[in-house]
PDB file of N, CA and C in Angstrom:
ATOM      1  N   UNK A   1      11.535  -8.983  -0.975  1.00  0.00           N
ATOM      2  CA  UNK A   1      10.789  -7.730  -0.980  1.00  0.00           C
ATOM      3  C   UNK A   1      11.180  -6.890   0.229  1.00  0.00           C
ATOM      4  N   UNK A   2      11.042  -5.801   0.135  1.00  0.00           N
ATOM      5  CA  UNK A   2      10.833  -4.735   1.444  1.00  0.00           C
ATOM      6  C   UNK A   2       9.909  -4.959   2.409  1.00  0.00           C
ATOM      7  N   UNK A   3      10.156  -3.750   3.239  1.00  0.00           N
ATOM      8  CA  UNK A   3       8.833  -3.985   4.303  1.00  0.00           C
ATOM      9  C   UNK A   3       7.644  -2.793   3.542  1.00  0.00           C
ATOM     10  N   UNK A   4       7.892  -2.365   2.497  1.00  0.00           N
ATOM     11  CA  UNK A   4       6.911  -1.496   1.949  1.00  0.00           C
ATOM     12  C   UNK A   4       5.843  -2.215   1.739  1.00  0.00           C
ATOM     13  N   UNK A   5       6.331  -3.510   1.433  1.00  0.00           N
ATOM     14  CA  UNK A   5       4.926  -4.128   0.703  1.00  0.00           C
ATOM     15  C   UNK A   5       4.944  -5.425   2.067  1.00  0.00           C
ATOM     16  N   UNK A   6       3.151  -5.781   2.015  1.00  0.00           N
ATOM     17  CA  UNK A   6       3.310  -7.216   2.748  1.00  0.00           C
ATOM     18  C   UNK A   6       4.115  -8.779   2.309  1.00  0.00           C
ATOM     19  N   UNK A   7       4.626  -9.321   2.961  1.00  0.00           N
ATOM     20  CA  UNK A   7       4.877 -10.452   1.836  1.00  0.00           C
ATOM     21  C   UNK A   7       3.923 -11.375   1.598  1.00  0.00           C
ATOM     22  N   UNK A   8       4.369 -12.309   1.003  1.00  0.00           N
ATOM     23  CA  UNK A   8       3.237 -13.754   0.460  1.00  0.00           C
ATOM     24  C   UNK A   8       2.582 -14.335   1.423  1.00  0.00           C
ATOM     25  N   UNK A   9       3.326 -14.199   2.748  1.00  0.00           N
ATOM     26  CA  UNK A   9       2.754 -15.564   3.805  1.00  0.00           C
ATOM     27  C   UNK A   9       1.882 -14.410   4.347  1.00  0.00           C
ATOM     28  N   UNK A  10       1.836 -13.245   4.523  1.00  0.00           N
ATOM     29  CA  UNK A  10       0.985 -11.969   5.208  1.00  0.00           C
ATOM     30  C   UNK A  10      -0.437 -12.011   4.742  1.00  0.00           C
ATOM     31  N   UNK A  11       0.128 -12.089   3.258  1.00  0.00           N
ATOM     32  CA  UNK A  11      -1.155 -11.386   2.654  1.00  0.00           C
ATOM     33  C   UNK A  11      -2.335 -12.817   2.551  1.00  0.00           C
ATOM     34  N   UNK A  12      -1.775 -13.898   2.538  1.00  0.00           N
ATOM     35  CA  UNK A  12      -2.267 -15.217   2.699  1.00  0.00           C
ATOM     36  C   UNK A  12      -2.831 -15.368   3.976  1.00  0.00           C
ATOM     37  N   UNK A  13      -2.215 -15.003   5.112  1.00  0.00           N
ATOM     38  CA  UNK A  13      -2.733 -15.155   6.162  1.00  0.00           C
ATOM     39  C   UNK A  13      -4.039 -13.972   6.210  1.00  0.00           C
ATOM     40  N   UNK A  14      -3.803 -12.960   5.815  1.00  0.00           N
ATOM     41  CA  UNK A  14      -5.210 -11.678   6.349  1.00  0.00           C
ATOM     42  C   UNK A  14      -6.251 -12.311   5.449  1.00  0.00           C
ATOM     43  N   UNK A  15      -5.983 -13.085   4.545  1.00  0.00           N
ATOM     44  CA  UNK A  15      -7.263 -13.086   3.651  1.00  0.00           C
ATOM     45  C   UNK A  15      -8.115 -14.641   3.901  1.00  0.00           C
ATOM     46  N   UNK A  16      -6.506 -15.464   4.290  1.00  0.00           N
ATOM     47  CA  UNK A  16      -7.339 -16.991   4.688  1.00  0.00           C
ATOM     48  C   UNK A  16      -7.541 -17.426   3.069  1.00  0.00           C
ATOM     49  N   UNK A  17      -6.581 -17.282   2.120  1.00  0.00           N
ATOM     50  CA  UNK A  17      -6.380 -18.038   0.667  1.00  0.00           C
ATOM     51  C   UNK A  17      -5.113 -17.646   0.312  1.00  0.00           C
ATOM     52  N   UNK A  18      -5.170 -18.809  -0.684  1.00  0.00           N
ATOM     53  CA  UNK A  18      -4.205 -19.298  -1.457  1.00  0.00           C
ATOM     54  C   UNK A  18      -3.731 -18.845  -2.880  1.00  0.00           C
ATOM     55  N   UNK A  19      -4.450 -18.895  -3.096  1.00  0.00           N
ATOM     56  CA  UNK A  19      -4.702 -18.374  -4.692  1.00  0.00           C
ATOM     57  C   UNK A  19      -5.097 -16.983  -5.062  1.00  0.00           C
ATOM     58  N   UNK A  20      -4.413 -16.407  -5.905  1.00  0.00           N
ATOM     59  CA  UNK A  20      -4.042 -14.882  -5.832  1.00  0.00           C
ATOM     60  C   UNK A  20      -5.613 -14.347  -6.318  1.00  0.00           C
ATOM     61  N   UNK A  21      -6.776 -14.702  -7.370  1.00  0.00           N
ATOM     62  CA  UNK A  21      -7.717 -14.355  -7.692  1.00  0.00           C
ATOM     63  C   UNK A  21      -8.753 -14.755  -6.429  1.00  0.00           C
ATOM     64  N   UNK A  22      -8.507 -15.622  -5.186  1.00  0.00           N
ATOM     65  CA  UNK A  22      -9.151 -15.631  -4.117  1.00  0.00           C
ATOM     66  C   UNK A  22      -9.224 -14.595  -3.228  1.00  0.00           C
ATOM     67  N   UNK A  23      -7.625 -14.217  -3.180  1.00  0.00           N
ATOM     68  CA  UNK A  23      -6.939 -13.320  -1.992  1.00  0.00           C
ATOM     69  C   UNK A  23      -7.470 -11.747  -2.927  1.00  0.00           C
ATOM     70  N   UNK A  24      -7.383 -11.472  -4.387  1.00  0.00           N
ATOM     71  CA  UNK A  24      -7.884 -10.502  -4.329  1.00  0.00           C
ATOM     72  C   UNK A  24      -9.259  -9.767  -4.238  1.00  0.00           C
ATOM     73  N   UNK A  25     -10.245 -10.948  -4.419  1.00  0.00           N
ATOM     74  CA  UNK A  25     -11.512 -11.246  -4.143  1.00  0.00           C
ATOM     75  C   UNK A  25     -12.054 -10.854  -2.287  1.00  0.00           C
ATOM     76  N   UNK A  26     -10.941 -11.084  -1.255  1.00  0.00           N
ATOM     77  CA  UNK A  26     -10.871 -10.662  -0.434  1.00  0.00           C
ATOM     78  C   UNK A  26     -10.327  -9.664   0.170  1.00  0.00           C
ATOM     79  N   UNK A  27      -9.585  -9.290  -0.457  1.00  0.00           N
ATOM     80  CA  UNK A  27      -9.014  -7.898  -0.099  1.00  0.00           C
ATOM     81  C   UNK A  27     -10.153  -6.565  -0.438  1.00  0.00           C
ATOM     82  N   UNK A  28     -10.335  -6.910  -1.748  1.00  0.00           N
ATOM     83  CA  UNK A  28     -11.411  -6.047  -2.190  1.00  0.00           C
ATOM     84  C   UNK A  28     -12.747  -5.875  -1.458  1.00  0.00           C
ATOM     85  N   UNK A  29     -13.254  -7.153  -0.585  1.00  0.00           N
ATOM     86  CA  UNK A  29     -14.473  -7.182   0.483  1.00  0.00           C
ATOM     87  C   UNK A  29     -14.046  -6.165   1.777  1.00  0.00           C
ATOM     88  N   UNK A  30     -12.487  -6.140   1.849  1.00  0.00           N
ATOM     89  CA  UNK A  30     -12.089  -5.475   3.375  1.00  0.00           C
ATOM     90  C   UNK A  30     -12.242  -4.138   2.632  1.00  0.00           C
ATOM     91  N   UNK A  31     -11.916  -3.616   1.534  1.00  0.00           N
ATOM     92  CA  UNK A  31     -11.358  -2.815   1.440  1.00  0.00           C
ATOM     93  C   UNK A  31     -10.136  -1.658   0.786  1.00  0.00           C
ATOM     94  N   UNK A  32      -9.177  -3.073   1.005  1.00  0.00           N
ATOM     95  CA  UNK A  32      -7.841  -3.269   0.984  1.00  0.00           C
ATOM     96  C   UNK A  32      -7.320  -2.750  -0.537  1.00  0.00           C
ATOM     97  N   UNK A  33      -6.444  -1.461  -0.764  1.00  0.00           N
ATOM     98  CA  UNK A  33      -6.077  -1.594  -2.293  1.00  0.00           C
ATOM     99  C   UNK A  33      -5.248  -2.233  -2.145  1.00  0.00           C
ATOM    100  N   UNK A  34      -5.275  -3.404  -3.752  1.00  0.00           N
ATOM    101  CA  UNK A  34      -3.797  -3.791  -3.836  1.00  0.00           C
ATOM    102  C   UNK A  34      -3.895  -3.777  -5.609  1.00  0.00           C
ATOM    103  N   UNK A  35      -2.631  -4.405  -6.168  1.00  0.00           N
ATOM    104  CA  UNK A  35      -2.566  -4.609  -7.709  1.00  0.00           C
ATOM    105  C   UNK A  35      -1.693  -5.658  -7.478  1.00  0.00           C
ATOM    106  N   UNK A  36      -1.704  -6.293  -8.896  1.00  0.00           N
ATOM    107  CA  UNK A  36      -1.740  -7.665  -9.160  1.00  0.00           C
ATOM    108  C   UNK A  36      -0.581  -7.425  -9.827  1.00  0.00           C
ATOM    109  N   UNK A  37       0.668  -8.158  -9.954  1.00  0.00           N
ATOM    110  CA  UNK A  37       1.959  -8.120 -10.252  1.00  0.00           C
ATOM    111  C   UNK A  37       1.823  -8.895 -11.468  1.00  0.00           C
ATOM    112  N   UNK A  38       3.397  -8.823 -12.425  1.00  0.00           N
ATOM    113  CA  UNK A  38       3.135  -9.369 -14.099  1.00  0.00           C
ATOM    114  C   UNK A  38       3.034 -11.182 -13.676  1.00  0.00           C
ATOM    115  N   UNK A  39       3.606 -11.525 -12.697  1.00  0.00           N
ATOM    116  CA  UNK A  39       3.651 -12.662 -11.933  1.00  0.00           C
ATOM    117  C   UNK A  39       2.307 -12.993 -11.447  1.00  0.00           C
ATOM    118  N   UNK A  40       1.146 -12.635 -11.538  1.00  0.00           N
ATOM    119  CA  UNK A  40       0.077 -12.781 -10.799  1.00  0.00           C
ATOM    120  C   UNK A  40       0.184 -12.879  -9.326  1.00  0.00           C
ATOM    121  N   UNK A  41       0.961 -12.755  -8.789  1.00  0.00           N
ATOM    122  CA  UNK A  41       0.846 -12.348  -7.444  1.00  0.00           C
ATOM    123  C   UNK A  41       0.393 -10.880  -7.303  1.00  0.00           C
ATOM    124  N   UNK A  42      -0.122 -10.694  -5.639  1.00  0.00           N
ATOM    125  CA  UNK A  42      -1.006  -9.508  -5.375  1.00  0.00           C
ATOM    126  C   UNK A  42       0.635  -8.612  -3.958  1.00  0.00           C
ATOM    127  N   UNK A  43      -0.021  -7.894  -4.767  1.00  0.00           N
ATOM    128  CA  UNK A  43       1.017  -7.118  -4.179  1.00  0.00           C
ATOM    129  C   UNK A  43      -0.088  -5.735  -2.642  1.00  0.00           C
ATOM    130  N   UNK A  44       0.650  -5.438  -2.097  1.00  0.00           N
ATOM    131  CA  UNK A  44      -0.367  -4.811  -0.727  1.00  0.00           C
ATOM    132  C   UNK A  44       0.486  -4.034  -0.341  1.00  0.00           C
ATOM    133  N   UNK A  45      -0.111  -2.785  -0.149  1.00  0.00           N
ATOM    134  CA  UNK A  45       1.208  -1.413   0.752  1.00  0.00           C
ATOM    135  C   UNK A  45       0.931  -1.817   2.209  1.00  0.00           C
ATOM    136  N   UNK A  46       1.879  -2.085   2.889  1.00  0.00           N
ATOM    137  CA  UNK A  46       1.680  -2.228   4.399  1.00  0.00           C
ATOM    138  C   UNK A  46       1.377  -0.809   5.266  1.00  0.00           C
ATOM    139  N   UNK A  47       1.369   0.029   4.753  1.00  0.00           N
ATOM    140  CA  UNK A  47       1.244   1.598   5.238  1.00  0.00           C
ATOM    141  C   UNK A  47      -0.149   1.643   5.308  1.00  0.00           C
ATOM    142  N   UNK A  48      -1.254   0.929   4.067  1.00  0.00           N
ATOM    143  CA  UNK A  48      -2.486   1.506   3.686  1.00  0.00           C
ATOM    144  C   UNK A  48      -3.110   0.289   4.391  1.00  0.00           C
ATOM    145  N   UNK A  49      -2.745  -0.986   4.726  1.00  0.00           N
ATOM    146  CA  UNK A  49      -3.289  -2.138   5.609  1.00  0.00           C
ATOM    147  C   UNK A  49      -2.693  -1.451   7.034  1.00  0.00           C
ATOM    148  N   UNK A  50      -1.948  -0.852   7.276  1.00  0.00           N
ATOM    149  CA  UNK A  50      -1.662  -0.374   9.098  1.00  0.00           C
ATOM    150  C   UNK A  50      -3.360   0.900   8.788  1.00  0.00           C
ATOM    151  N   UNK A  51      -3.398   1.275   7.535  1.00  0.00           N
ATOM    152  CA  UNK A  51      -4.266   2.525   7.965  1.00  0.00           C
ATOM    153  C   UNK A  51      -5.700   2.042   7.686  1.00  0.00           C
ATOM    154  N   UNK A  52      -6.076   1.092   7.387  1.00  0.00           N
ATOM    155  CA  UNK A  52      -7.339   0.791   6.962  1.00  0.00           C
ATOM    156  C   UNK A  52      -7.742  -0.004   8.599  1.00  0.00           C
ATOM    157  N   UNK A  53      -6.571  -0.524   9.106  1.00  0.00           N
ATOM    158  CA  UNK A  53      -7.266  -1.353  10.404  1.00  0.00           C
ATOM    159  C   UNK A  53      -6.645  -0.835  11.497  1.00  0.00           C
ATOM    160  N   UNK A  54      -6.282   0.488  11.254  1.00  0.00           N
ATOM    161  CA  UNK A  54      -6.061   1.927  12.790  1.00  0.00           C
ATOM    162  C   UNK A  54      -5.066   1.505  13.484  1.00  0.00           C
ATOM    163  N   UNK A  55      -4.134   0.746  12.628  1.00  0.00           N
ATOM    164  CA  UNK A  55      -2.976   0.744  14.016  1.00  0.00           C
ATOM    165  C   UNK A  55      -2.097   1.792  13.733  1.00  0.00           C
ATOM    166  N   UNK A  56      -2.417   2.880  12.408  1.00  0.00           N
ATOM    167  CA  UNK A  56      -1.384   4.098  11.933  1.00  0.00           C
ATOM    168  C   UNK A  56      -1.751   4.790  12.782  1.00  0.00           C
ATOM    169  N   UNK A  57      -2.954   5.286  13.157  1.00  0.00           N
ATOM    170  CA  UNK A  57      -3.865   6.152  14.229  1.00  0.00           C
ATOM    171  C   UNK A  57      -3.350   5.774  15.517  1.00  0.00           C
ATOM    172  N   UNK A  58      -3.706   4.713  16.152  1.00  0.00           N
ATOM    173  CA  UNK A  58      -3.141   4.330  17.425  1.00  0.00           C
ATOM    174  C   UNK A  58      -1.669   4.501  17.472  1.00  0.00           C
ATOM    175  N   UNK A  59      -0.946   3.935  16.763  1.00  0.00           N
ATOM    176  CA  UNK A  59       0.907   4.785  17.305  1.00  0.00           C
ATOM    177  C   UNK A  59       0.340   6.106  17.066  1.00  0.00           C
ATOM    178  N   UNK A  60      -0.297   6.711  16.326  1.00  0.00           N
ATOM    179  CA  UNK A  60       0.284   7.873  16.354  1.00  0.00           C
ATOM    180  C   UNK A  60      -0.574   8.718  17.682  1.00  0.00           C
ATOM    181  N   UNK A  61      -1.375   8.315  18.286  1.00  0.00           N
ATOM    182  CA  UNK A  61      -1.763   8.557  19.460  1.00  0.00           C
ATOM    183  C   UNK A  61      -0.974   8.132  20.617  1.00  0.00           C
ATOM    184  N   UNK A  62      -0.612   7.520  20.760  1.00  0.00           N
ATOM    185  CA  UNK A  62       0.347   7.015  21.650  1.00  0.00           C
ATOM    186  C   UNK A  62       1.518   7.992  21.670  1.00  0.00           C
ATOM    187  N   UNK A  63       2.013   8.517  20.630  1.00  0.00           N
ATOM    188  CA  UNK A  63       3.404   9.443  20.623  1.00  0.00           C
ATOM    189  C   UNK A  63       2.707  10.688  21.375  1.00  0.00           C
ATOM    190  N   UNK A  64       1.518  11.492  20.952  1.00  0.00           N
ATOM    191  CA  UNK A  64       1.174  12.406  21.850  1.00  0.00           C
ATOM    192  C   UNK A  64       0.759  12.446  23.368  1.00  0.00           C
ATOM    193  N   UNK A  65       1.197  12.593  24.075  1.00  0.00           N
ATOM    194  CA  UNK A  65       0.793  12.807  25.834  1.00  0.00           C
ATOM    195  C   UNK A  65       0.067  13.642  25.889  1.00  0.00           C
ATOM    196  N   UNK A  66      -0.740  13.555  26.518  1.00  0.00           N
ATOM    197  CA  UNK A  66      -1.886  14.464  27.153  1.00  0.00           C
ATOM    198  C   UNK A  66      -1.680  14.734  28.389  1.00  0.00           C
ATOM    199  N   UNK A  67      -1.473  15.966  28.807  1.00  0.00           N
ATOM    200  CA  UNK A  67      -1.415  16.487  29.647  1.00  0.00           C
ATOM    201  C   UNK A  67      -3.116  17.476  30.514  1.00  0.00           C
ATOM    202  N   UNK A  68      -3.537  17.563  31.593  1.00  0.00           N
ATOM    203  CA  UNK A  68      -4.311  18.194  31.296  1.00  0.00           C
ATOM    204  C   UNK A  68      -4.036  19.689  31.767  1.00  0.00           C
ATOM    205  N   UNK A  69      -4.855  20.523  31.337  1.00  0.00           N
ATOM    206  CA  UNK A  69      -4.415  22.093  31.131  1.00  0.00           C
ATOM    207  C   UNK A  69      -4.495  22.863  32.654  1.00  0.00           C
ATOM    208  N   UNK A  70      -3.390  22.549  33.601  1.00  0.00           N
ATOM    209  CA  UNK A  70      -4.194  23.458  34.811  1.00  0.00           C
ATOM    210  C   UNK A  70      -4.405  24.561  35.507  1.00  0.00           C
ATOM    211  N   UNK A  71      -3.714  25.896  34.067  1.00  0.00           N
ATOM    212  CA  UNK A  71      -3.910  26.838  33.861  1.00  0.00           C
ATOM    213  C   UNK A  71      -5.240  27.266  33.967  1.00  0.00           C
ATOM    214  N   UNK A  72      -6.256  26.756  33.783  1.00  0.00           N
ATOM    215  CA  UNK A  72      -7.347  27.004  33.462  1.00  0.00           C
ATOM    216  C   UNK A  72      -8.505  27.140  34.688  1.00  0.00           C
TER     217      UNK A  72
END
């Protein structure tokens, strides 16, 4: 897979299960969208898990500097 999506050992680890009707049972308590592949595996956008638990927010705070204004 890409890095678009989480892989198997990821999405196993955030949820703490094994079994794909467990893990989506938990994803759904966080939050988390995901869909369920023809394979029954659960598939997860890593973009929408960086944005549901603010680490998209935090880099992107970090890139802006604050300066303060001493024009003023």
């Amino acid at each position: 897979m890409s890095d678009m999506f989480l892989s198997a050992e990821e999405i196993t680890s955030m949820t703490s299960r094994v079994q794909h009707a467990a893990q989506i049972r938990a994803l759904r308590s966080m939050g988390i969208e995901h869909r369920r592949r023809a394979d029954g595996s659960v598939a997860v956008l890593r973009a929408h898990v960086e944005q549901a638990f603010g680490a998209a927010a935090a880099a992107k705070r970090k890139k802006t500097p604050t300066e303060p204004n001493w024009e003023q």
